[in-house]
C-alpha atoms as a PDB file:
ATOM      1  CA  UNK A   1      85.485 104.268 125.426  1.00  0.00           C
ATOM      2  CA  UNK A   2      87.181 102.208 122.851  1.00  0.00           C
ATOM      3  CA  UNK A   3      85.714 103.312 118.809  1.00  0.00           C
ATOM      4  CA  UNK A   4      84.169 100.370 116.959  1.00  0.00           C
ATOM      5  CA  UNK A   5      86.792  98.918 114.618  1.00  0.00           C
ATOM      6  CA  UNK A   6      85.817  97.342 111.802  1.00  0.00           C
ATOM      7  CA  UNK A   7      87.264  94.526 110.190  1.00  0.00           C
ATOM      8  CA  UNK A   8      87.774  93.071 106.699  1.00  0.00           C
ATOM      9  CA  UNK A   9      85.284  90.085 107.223  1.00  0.00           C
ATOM     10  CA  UNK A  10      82.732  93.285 108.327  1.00  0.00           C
ATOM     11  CA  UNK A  11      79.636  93.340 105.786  1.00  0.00           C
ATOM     12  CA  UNK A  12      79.592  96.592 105.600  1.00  0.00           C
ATOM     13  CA  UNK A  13      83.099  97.080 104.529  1.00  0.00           C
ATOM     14  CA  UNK A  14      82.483  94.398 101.892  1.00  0.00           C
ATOM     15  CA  UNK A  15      78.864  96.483 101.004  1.00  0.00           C
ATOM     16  CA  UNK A  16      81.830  99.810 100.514  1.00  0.00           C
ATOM     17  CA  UNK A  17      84.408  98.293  98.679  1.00  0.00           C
ATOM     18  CA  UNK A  18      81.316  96.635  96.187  1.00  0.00           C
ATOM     19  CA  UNK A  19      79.725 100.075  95.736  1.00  0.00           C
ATOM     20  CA  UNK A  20      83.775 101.212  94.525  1.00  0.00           C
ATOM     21  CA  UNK A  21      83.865  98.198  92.095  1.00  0.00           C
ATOM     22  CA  UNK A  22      80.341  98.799  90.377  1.00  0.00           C
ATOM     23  CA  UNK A  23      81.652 102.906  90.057  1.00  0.00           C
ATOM     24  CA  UNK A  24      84.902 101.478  88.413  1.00  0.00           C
ATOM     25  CA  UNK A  25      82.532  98.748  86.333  1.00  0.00           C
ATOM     26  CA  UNK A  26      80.188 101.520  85.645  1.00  0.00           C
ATOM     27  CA  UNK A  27      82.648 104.044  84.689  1.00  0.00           C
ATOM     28  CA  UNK A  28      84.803 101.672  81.857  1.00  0.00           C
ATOM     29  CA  UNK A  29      81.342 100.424  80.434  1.00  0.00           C
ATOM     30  CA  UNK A  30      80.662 104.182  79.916  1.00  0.00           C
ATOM     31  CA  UNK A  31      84.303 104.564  78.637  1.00  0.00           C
ATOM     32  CA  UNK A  32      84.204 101.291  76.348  1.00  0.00           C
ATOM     33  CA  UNK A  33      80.607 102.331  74.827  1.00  0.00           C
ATOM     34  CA  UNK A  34      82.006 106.075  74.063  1.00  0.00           C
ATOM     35  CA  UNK A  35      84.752 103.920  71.907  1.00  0.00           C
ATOM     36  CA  UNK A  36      82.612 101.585  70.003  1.00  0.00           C
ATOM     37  CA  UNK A  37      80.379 101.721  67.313  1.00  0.00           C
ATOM     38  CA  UNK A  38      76.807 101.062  67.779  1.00  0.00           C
ATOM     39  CA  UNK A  39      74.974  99.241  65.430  1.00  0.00           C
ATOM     40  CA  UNK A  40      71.467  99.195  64.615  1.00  0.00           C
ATOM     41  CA  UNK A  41      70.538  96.213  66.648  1.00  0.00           C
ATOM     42  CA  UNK A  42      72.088  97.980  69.361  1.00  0.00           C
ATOM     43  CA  UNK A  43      75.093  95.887  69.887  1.00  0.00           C
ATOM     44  CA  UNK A  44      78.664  97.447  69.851  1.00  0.00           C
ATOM     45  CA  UNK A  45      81.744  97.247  67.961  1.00  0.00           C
ATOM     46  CA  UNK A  46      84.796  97.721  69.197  1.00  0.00           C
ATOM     47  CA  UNK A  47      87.159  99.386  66.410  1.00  0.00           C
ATOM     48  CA  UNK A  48      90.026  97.186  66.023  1.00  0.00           C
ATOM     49  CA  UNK A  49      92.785  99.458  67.209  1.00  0.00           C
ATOM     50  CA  UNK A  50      91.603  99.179  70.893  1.00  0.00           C
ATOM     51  CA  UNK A  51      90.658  95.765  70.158  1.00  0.00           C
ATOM     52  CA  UNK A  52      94.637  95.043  69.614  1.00  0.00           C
ATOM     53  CA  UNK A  53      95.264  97.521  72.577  1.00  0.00           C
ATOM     54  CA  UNK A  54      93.109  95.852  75.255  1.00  0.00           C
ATOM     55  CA  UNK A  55      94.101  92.583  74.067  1.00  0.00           C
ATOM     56  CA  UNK A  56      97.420  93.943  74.517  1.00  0.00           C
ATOM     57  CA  UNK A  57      97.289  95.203  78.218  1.00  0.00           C
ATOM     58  CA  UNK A  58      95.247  91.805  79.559  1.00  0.00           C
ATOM     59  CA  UNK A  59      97.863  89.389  78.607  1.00  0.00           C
ATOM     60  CA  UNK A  60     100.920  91.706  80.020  1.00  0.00           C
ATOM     61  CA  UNK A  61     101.793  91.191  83.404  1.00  0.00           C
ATOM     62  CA  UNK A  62     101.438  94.133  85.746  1.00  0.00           C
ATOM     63  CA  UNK A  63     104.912  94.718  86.071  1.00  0.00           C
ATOM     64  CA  UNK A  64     105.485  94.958  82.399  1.00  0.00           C
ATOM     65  CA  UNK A  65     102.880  97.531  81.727  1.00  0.00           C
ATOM     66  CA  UNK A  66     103.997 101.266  80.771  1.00  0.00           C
ATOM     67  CA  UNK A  67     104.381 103.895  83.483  1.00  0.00           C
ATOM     68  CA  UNK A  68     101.175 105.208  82.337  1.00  0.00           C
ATOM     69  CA  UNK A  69      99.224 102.241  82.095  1.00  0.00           C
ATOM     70  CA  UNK A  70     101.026 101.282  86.279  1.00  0.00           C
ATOM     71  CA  UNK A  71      99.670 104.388  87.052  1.00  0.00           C
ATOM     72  CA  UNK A  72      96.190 104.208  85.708  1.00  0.00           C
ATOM     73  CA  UNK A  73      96.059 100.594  87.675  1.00  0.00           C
ATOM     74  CA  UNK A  74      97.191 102.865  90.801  1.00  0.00           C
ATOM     75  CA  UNK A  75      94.580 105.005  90.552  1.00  0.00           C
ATOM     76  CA  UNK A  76      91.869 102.736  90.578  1.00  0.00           C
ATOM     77  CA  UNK A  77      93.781 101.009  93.498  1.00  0.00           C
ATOM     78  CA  UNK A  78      94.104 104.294  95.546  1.00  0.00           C
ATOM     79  CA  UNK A  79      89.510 104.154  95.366  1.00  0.00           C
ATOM     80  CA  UNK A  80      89.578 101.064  96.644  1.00  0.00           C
ATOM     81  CA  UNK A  81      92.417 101.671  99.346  1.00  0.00           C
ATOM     82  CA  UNK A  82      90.679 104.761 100.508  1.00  0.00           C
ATOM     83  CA  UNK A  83      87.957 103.477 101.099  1.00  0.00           C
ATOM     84  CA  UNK A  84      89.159 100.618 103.021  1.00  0.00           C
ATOM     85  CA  UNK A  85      90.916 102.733 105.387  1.00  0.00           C
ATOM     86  CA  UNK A  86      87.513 104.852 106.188  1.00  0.00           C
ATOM     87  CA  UNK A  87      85.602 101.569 106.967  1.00  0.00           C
ATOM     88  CA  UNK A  88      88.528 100.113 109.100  1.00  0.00           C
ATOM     89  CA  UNK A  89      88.806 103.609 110.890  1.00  0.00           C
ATOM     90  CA  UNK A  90      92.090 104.489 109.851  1.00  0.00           C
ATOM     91  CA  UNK A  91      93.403 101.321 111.559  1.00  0.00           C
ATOM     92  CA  UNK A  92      95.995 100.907 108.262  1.00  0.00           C
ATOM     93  CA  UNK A  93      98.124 104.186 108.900  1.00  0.00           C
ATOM     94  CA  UNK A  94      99.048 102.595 112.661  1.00  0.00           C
END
C-alpha cells in the first residue's frame, strides 16, 4: 500500500507552514515589544540604536549579513524546512 504523499499545493501543508510563520511573527513582536518603550497611550518606541540596527539589516542583502545575523536567518529557515519535510513525508531526503 503506497503512504499518502503530500504535496506543496496540499492545504494542509500550507495550514503547517502558516502556523510556523505566525510562531516566528508572534515570537519577534514579543522580542520587538521587550525592546521598546511603551508610552502611556500604549504605543511603542523603538530606542534609536535598534532603530539604526534594523534599518541596517533590511536594506543588506542576505549574503552580506554577518555570520551571526546568516545564522539567525538559518534558524528560522531550519522551522520552516522541518516542517515541510513532516507534511511531505520525508519525500525531500530521497
Amino acid at each position: 500500500m503506497k503512504a499518502d504523499r503530500r504535496s506543496v499545493d496540499d492545504p494542509r501543508v500550507l495550514e503547517a507552514v502558516a502556523a510556523v510563520e505566525h510562531e516566528r511573527w508572534s515570537h519577534w513582536q514579543r522580542y520587538m515589544h521587550s525592546q521598546c518603550l511603551r508610552n502611556d497611550d500604549g504605543s511603542l518606541t523603538v530606542p534609536p540604536a535598534l532603530v539604526r540596527r534594523w534599518e541596517r539589516q533590511m536594506s543588506t542583502p542576505y549574503e552580506s549579513l554577518t555570520d551571526g545575523e546568516k545564522e539567525s536567518d538559518r534558524e528560522q529557515a531550519r522551522e520552516y524546512l522541518a516542517v515541510v519535510k513532516r507534511e511531505l513525508g520525508d519525500a525531500t531526503s530521497s
